[in-house]
C-alpha atoms as a PDB file:
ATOM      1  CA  UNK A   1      -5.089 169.211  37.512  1.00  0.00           C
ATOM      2  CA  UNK A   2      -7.016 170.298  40.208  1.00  0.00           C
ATOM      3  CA  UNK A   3     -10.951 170.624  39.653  1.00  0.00           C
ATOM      4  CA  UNK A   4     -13.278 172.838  42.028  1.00  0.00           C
ATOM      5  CA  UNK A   5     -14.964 171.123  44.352  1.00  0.00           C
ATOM      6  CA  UNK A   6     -18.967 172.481  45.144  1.00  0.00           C
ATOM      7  CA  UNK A   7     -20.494 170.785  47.735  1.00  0.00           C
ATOM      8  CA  UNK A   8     -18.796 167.836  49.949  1.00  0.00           C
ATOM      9  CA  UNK A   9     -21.594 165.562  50.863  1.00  0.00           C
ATOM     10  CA  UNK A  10     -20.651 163.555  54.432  1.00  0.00           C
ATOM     11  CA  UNK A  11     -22.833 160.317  54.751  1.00  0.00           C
ATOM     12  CA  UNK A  12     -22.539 158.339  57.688  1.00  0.00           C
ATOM     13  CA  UNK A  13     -24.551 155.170  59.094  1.00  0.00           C
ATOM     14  CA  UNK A  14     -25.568 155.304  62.639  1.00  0.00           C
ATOM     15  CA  UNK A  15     -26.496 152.078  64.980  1.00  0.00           C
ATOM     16  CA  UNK A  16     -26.597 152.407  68.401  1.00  0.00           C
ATOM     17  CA  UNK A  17     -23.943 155.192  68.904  1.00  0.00           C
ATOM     18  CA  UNK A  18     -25.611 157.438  71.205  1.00  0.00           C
ATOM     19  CA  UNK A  19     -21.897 157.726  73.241  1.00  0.00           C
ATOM     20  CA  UNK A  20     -20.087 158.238  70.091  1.00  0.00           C
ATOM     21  CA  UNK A  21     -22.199 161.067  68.863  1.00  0.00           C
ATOM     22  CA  UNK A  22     -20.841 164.130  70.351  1.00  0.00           C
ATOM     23  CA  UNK A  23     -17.814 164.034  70.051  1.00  0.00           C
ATOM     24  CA  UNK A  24     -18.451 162.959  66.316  1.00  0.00           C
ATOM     25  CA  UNK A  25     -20.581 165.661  65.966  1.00  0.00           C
ATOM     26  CA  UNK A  26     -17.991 168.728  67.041  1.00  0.00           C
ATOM     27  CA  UNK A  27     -15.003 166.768  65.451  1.00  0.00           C
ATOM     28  CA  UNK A  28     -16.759 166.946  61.873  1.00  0.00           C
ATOM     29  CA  UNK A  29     -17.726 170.101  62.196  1.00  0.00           C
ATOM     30  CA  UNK A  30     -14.770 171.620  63.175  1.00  0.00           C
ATOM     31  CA  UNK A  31     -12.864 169.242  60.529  1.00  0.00           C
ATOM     32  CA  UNK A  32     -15.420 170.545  57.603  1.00  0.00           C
ATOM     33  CA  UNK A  33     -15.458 173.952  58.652  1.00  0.00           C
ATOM     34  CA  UNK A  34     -11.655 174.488  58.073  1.00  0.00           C
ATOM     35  CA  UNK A  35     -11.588 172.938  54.295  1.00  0.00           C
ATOM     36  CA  UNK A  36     -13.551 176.727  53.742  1.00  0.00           C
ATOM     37  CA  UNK A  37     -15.862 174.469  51.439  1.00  0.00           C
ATOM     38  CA  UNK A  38     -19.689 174.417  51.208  1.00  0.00           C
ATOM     39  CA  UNK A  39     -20.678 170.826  52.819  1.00  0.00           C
ATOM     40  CA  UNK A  40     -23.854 168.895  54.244  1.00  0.00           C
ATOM     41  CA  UNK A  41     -23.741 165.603  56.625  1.00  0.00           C
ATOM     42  CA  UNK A  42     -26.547 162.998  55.755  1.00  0.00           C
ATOM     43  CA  UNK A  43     -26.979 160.701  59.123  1.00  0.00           C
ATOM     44  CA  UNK A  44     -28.621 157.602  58.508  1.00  0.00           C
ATOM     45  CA  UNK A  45     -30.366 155.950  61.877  1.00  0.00           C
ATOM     46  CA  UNK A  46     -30.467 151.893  60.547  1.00  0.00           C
ATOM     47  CA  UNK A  47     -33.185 151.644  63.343  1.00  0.00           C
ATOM     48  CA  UNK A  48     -30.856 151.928  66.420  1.00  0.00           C
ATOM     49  CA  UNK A  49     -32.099 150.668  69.719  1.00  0.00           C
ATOM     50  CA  UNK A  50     -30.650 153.038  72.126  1.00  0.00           C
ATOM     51  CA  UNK A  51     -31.350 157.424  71.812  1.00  0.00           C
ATOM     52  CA  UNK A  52     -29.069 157.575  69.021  1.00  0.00           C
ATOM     53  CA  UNK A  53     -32.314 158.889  66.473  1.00  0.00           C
ATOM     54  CA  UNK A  54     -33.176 161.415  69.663  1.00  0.00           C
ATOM     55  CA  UNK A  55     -29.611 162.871  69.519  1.00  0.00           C
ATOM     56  CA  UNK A  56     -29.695 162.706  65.573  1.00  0.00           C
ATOM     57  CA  UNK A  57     -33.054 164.645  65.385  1.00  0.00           C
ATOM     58  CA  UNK A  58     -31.684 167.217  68.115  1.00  0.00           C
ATOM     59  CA  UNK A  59     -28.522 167.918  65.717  1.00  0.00           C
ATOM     60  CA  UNK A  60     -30.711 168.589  62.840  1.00  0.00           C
ATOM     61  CA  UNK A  61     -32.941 170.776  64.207  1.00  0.00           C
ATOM     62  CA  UNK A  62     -29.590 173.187  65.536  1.00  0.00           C
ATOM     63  CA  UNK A  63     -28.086 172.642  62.363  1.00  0.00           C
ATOM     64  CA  UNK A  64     -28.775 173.138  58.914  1.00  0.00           C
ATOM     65  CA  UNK A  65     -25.727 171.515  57.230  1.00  0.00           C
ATOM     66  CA  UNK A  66     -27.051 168.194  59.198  1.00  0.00           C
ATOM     67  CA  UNK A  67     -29.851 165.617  57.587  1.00  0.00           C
ATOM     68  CA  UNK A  68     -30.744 162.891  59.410  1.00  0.00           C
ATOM     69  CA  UNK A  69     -33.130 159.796  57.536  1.00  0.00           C
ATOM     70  CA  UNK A  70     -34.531 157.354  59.987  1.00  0.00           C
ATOM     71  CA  UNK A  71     -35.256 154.130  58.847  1.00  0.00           C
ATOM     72  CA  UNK A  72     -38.347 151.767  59.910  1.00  0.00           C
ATOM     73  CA  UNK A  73     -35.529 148.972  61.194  1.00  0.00           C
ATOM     74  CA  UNK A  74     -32.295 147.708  60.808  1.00  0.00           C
ATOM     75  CA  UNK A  75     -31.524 147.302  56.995  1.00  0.00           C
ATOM     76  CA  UNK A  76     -27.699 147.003  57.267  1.00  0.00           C
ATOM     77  CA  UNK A  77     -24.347 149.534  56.981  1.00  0.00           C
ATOM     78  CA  UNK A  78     -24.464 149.613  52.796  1.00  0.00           C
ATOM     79  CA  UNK A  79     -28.020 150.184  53.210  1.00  0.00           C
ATOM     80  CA  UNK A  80     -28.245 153.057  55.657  1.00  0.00           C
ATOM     81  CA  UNK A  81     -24.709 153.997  52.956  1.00  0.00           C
ATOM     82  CA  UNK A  82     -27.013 153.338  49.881  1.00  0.00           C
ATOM     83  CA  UNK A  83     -29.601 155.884  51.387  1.00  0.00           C
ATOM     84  CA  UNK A  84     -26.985 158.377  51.835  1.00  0.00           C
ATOM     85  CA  UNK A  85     -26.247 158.223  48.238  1.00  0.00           C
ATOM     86  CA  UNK A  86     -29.211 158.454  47.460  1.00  0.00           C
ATOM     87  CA  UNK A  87     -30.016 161.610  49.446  1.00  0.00           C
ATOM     88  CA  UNK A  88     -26.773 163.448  49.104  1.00  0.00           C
ATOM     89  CA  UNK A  89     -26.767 166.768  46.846  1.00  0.00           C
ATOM     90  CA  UNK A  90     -22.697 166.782  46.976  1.00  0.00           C
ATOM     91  CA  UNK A  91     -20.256 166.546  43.807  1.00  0.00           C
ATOM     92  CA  UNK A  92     -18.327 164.652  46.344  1.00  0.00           C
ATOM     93  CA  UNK A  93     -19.330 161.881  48.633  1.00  0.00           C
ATOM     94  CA  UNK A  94     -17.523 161.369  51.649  1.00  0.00           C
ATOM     95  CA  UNK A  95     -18.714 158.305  53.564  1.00  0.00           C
ATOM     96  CA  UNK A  96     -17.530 157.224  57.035  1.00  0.00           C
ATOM     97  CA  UNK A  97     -18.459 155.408  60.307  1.00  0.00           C
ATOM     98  CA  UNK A  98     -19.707 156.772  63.383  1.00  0.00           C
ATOM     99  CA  UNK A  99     -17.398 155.049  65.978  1.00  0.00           C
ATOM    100  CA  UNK A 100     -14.479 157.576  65.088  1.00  0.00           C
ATOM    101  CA  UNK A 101     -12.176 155.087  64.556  1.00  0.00           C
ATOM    102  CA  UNK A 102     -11.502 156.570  60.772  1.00  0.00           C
ATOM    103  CA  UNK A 103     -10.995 160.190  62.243  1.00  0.00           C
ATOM    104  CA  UNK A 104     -12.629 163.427  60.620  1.00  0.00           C
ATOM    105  CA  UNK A 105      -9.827 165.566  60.748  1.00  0.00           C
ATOM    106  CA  UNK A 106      -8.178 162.775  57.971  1.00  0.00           C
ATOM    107  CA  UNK A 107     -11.579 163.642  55.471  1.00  0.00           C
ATOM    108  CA  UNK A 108      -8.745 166.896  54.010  1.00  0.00           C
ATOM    109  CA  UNK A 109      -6.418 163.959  52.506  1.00  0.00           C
ATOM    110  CA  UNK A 110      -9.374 162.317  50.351  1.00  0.00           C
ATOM    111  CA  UNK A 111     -10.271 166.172  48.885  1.00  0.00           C
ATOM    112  CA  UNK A 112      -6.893 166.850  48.230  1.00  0.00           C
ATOM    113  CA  UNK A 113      -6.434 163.543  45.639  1.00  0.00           C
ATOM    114  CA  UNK A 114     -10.166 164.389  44.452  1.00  0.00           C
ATOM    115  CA  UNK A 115      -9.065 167.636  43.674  1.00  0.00           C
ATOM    116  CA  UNK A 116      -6.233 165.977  41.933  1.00  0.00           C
ATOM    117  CA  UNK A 117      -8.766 164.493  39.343  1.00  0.00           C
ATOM    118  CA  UNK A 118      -9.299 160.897  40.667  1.00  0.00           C
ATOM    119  CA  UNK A 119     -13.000 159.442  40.795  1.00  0.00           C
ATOM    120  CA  UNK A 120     -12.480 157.161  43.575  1.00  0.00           C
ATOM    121  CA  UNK A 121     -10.247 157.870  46.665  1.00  0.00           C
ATOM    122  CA  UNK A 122     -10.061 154.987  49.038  1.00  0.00           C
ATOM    123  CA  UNK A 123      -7.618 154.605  52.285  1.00  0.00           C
ATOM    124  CA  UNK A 124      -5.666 152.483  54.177  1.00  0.00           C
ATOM    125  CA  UNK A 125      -5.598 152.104  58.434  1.00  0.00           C
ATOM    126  CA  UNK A 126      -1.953 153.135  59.230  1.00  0.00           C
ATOM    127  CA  UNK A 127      -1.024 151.437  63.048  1.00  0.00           C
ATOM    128  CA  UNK A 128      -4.706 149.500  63.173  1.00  0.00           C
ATOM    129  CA  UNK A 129      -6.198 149.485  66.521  1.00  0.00           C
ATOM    130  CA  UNK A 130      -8.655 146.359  66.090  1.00  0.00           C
ATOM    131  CA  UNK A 131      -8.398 142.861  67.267  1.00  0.00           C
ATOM    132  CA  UNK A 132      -6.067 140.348  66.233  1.00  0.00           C
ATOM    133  CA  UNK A 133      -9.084 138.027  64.332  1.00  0.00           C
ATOM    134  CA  UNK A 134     -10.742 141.754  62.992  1.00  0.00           C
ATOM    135  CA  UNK A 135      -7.605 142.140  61.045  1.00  0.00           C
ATOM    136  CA  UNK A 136      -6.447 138.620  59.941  1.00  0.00           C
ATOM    137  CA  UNK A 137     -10.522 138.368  58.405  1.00  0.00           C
ATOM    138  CA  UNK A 138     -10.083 141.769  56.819  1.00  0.00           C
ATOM    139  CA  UNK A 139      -6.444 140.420  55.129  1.00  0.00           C
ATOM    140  CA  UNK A 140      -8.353 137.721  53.446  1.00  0.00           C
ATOM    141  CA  UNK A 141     -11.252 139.397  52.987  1.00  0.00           C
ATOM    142  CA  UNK A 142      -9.069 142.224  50.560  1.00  0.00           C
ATOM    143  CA  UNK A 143      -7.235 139.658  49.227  1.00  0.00           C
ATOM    144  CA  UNK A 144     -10.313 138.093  47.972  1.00  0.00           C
ATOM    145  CA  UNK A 145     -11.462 141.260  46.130  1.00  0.00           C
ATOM    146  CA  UNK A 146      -8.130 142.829  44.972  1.00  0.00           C
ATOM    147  CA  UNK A 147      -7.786 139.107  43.144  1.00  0.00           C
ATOM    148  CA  UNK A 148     -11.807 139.694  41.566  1.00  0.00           C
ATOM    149  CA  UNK A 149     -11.633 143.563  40.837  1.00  0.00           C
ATOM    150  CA  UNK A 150      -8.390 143.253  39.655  1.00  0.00           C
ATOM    151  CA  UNK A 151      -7.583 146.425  41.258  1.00  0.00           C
ATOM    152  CA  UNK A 152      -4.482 146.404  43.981  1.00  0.00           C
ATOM    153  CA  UNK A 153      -6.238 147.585  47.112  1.00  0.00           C
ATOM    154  CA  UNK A 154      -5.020 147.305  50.699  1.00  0.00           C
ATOM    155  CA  UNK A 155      -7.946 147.934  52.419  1.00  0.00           C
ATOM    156  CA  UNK A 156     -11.939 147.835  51.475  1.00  0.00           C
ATOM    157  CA  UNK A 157     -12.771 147.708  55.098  1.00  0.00           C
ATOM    158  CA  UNK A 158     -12.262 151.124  55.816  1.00  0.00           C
ATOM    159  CA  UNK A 159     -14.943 153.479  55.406  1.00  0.00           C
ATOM    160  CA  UNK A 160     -13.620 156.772  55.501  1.00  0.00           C
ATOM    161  CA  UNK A 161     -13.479 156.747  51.214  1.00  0.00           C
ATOM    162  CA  UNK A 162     -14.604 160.133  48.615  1.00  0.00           C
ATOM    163  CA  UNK A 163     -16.401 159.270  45.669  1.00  0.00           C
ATOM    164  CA  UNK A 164     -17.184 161.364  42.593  1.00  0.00           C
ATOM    165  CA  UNK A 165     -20.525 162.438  41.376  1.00  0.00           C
ATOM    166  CA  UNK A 166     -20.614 160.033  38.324  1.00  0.00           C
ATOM    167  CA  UNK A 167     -19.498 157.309  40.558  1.00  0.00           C
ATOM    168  CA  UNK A 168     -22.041 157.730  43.017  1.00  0.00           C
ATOM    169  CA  UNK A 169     -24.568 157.697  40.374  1.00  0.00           C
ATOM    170  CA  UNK A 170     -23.580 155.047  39.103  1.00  0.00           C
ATOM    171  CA  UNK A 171     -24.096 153.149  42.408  1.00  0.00           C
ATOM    172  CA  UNK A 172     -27.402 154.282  43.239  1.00  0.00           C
ATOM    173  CA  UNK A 173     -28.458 153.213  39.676  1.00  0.00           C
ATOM    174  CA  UNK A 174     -27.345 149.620  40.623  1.00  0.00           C
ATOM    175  CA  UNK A 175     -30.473 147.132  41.542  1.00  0.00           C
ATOM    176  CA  UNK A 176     -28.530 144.455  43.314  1.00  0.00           C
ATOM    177  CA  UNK A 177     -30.142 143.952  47.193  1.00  0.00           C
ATOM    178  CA  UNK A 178     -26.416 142.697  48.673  1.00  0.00           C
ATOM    179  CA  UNK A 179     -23.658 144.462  47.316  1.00  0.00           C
ATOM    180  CA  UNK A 180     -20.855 145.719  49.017  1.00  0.00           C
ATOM    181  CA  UNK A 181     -20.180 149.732  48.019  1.00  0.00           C
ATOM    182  CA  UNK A 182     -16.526 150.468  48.475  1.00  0.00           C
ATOM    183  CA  UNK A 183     -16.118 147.217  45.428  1.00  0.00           C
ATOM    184  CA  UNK A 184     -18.978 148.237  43.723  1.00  0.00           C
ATOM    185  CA  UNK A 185     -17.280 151.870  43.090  1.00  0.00           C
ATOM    186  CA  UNK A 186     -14.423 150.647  42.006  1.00  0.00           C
ATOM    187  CA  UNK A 187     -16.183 148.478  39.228  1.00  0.00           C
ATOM    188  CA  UNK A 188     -17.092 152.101  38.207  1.00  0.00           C
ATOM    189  CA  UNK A 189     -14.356 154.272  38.229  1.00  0.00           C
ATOM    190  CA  UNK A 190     -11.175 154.661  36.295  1.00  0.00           C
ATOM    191  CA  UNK A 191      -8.730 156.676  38.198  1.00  0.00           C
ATOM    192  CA  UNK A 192      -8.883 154.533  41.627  1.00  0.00           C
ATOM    193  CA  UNK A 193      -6.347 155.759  44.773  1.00  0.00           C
ATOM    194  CA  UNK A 194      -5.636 154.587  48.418  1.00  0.00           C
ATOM    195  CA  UNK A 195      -3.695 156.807  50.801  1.00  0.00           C
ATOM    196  CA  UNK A 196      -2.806 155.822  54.229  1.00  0.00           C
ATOM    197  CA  UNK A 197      -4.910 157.452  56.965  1.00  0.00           C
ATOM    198  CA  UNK A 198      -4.926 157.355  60.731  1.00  0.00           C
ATOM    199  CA  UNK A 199      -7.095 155.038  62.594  1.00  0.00           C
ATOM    200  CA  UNK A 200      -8.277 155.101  66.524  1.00  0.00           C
ATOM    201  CA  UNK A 201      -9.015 152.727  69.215  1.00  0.00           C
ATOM    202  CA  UNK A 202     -12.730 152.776  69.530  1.00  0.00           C
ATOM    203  CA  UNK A 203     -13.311 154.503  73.179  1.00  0.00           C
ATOM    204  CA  UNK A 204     -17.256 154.434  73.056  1.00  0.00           C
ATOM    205  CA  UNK A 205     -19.514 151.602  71.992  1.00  0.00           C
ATOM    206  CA  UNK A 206     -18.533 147.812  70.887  1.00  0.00           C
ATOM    207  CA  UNK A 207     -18.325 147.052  67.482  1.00  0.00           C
ATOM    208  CA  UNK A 208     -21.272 146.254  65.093  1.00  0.00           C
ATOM    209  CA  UNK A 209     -19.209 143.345  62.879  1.00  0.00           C
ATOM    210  CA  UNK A 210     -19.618 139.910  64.197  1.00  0.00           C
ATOM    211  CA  UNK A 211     -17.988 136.707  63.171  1.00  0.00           C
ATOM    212  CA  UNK A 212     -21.575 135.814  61.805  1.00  0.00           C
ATOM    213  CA  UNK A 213     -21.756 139.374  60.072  1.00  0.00           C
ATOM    214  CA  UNK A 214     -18.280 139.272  58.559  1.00  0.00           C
ATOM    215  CA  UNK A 215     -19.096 135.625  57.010  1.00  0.00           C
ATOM    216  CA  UNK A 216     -22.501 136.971  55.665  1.00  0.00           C
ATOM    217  CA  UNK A 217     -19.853 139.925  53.817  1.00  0.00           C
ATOM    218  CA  UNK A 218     -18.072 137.242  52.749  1.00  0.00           C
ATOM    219  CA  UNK A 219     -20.598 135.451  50.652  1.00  0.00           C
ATOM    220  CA  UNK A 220     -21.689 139.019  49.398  1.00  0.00           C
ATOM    221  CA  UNK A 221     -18.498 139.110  47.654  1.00  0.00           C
ATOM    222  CA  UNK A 222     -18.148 136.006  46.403  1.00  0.00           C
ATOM    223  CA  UNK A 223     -21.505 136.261  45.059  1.00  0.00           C
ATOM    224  CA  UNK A 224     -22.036 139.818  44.236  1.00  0.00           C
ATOM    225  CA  UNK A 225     -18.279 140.074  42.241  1.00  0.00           C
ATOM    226  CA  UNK A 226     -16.817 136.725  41.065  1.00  0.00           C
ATOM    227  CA  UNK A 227     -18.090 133.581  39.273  1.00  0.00           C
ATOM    228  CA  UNK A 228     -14.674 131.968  40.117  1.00  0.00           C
ATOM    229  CA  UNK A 229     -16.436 129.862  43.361  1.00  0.00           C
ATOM    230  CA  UNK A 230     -18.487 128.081  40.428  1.00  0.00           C
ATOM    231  CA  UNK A 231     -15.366 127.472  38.296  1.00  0.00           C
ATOM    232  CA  UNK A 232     -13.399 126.020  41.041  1.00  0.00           C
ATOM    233  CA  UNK A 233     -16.767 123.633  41.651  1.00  0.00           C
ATOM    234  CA  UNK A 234     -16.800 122.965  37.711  1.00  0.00           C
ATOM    235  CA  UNK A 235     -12.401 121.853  37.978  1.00  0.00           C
ATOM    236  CA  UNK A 236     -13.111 119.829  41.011  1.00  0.00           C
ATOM    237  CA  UNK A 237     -15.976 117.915  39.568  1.00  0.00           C
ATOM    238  CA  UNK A 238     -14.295 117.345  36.280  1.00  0.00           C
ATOM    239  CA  UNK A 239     -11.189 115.864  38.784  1.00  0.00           C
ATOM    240  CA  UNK A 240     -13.391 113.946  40.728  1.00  0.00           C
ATOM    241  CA  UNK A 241     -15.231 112.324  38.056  1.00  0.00           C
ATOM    242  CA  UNK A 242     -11.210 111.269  36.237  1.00  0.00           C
ATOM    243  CA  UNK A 243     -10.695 110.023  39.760  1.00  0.00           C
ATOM    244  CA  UNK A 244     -14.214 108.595  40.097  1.00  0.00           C
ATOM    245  CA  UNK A 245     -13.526 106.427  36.579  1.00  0.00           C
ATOM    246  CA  UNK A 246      -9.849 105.925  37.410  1.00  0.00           C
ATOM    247  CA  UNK A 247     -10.559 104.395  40.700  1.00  0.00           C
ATOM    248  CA  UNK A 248     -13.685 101.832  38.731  1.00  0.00           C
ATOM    249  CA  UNK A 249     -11.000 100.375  36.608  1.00  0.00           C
ATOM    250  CA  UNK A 250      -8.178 100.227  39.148  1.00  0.00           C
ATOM    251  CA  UNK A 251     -10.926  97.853  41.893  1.00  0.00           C
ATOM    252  CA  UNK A 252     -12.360  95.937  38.576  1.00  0.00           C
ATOM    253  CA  UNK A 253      -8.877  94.926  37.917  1.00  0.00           C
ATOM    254  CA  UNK A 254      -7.527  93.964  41.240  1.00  0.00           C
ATOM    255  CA  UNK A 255     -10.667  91.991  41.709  1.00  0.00           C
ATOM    256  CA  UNK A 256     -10.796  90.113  38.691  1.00  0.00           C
ATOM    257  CA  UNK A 257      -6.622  89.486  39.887  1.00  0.00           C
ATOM    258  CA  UNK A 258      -7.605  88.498  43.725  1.00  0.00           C
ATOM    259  CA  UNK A 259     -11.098  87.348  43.506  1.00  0.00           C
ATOM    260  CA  UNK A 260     -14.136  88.835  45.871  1.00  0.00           C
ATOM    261  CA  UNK A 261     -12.479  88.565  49.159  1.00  0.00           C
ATOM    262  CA  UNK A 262      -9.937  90.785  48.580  1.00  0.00           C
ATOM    263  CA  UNK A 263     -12.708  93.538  47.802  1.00  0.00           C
ATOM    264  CA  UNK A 264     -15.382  93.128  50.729  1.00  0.00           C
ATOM    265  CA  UNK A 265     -11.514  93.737  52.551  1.00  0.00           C
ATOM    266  CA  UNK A 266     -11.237  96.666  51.177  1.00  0.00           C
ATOM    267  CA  UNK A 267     -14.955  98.108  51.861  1.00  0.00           C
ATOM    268  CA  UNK A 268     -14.037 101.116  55.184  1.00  0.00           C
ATOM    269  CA  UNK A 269     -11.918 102.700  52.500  1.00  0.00           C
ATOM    270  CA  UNK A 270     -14.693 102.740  49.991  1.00  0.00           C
ATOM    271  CA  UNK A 271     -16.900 104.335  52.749  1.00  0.00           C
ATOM    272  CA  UNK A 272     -14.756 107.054  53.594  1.00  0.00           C
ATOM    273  CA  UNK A 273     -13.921 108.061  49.487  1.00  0.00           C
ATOM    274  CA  UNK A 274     -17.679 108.315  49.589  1.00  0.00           C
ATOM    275  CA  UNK A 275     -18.066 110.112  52.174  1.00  0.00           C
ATOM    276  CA  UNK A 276     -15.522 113.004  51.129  1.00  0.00           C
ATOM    277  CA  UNK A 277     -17.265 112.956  47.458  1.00  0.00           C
ATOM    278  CA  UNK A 278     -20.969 113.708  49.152  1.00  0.00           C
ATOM    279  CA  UNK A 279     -19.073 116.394  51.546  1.00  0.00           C
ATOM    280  CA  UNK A 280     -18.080 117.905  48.390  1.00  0.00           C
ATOM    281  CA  UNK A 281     -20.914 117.506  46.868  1.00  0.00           C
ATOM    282  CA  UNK A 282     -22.466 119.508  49.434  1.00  0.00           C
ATOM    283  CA  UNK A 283     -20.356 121.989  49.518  1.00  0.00           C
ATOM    284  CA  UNK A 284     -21.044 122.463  45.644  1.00  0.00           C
ATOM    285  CA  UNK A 285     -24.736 122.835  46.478  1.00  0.00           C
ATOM    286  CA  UNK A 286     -24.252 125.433  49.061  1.00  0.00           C
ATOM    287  CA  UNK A 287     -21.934 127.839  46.752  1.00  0.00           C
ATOM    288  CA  UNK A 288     -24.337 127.502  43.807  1.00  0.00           C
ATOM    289  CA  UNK A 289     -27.578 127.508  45.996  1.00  0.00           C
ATOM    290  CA  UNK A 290     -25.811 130.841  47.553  1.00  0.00           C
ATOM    291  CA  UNK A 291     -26.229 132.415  44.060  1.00  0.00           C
ATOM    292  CA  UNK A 292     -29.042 130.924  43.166  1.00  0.00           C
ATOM    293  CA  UNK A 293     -30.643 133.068  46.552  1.00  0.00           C
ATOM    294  CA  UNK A 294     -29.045 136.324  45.599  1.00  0.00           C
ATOM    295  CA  UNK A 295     -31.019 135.810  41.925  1.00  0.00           C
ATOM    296  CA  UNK A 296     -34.370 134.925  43.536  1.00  0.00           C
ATOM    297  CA  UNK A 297     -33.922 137.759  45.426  1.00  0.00           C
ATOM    298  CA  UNK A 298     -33.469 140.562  43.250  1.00  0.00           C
ATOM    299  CA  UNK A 299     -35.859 139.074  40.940  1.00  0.00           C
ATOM    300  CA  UNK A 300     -38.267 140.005  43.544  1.00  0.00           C
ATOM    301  CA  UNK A 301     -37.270 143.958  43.678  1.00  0.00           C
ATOM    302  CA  UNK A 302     -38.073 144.565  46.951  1.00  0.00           C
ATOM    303  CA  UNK A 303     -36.300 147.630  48.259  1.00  0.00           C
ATOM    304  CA  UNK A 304     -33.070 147.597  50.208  1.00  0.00           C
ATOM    305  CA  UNK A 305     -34.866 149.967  52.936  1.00  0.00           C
ATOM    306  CA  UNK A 306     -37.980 151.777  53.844  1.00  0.00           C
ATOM    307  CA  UNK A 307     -37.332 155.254  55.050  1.00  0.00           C
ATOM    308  CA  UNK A 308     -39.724 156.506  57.498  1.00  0.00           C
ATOM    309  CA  UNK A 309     -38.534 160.045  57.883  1.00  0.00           C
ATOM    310  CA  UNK A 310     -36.312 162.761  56.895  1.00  0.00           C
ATOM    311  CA  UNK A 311     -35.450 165.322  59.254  1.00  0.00           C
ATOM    312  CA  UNK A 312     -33.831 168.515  58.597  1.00  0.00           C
ATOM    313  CA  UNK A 313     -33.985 172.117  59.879  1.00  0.00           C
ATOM    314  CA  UNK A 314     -35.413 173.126  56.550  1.00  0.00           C
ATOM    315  CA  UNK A 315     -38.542 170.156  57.025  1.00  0.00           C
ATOM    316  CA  UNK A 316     -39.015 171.075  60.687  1.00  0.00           C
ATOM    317  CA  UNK A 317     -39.938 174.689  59.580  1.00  0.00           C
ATOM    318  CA  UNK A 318     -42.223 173.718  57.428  1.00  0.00           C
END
């Protein structure tokens, strides 16, 4: 099977990559103008803090395939992705970063399976060029989803992913603030690939994923995909209560057998089984008050982002 493809929609979230840009800019032009297929690239500036928005605006004024949407501050990559989706015309969705670590000229592979009739076409970093603790957090971090989306993929990390048209709507009908869009599609599609791609040392820039940012995508997962944090709290409170009731009988006996003494003895160990239980306890209280957030705050409906402009050759003329 291979279905036409109409327009190829390129989104890609932008954050202080003003050194980045040109080169991104001529490789993904040159890369889109040899698939011979109609295409547009939607830029979104998540309120960057260098010229990145001046070189953005400059590139859409020269350019007519090229959309840029500024946003008011920073909202976040899935946001400034979620906006993309939003604006993008495309019956295919490529998304990307901006660091060209996932590499333009790789964008042909994802067509060619889309063309094959698969909604969803994710991909794998062949030789990854990252740090030792980027790559052991991203292991567990797949791990974690593969297990919760019961679908066997290597690598939700990487960006450079084509989504069909009903998938894409799909997402942007979804009302969840935190979500995490490479899972989310997959929740939505049925015929779900991964092919291996190349991936580059990043020569410009420093990388926007902290160890605090990478635990915050953490909890979005857990949260935003699996109840299975609150079973394992519900199993370990049911063993800790048998424990709790075992442990009752077990001192009532040995002190009706040995009198007091033995059990004021015996008090340090007492403290410390305590102490564990509350630390669970707490624990137990974080993971269900970290759900208990992510409800209060999309009860509340406020938006993911606030664009503040859209610039285009088209809007400049008018």
């Amino acid at each position: 099977m291979d279905e036409e493809i109409k327009l190829v929609s390129v989104i890609i979230p932008v954050y202080n990559e003003a050194d980045s840009l040109p080169d991104l800019k001529d490789r993904l032009l040159k890369a889109l103008n040899a698939l011979s297929l109609p295409y547009e690239i939607i830029l979104v500036d998540d309120g960057s803090k260098d010229n990145s928005l001046d070189i953005l605006t400059r590139y859409a004024k020269e350019d007519s395939h090229i959309h840029v949407i500024e946003f008011n501050r920073n909202y976040g990559q899935h946001a400034a992705v979620f906006a993309g989706l939003k604006h993008a015309s495309g019956d295919v969705v490529i998304t990307m970063d901006a660091d060209l670590q996932n590499p333009p000229e790789e964008i042909h592979k994802l067509l060619s399976k889309i063309k094959e009739g698969y909604e969803v076409v994710g991909s794998f970093r062949e030789n990854r060029q990252d740090s030792l603790f980027r790559k052991i957090a991203s292991r567990i971090i797949n791990y974690i989803i593969s297990r919760n989306l019961n679908v066997s993929i290597k690598d939700y990390g990487c960006m450079l992913r084509a989504y069909r048209r009903p998938v894409v709507d799909a997402i942007c009908a979804s009302k969840e603030t935190s979500t995490f869009i490479p899972a989310l599609a997959d929740t939505f599609a049925k015929r779900i690939i991964e092919i291996p791609v190349a991936h580059e040392e990043r020569k410009k820039g420093t990388s926007k994923y902290n160890l605090i940012k990478l635990i915050k995508l953490q909890f979005d997962l857990m949260a935003g995909f699996s109840v299975f944090p609150l079973r394992v709290i519900n199993f370990i409170g049911f063993i800790i209560a048998l424990l709790g009731i075992g442990s009752a009988i077990v001192l009532l006996a040995l002190r009706i057998l040995f009198g007091s003494e033995w059990a004021v003895s015996g008090v340090f160990t007492l403290f410390a089984i305590l102490f564990f239980f509350v630390g669970l306890q707490f624990i137990a209280i974080g993971v269900i008050g970290e759900y208990v957030s992510r409800i209060y705050t999309d009860v509340r409906q406020r938006p993911r982002y606030i664009v503040k402009k859209v610039y285009s050759r088209e809007e400049n003329a008018k």
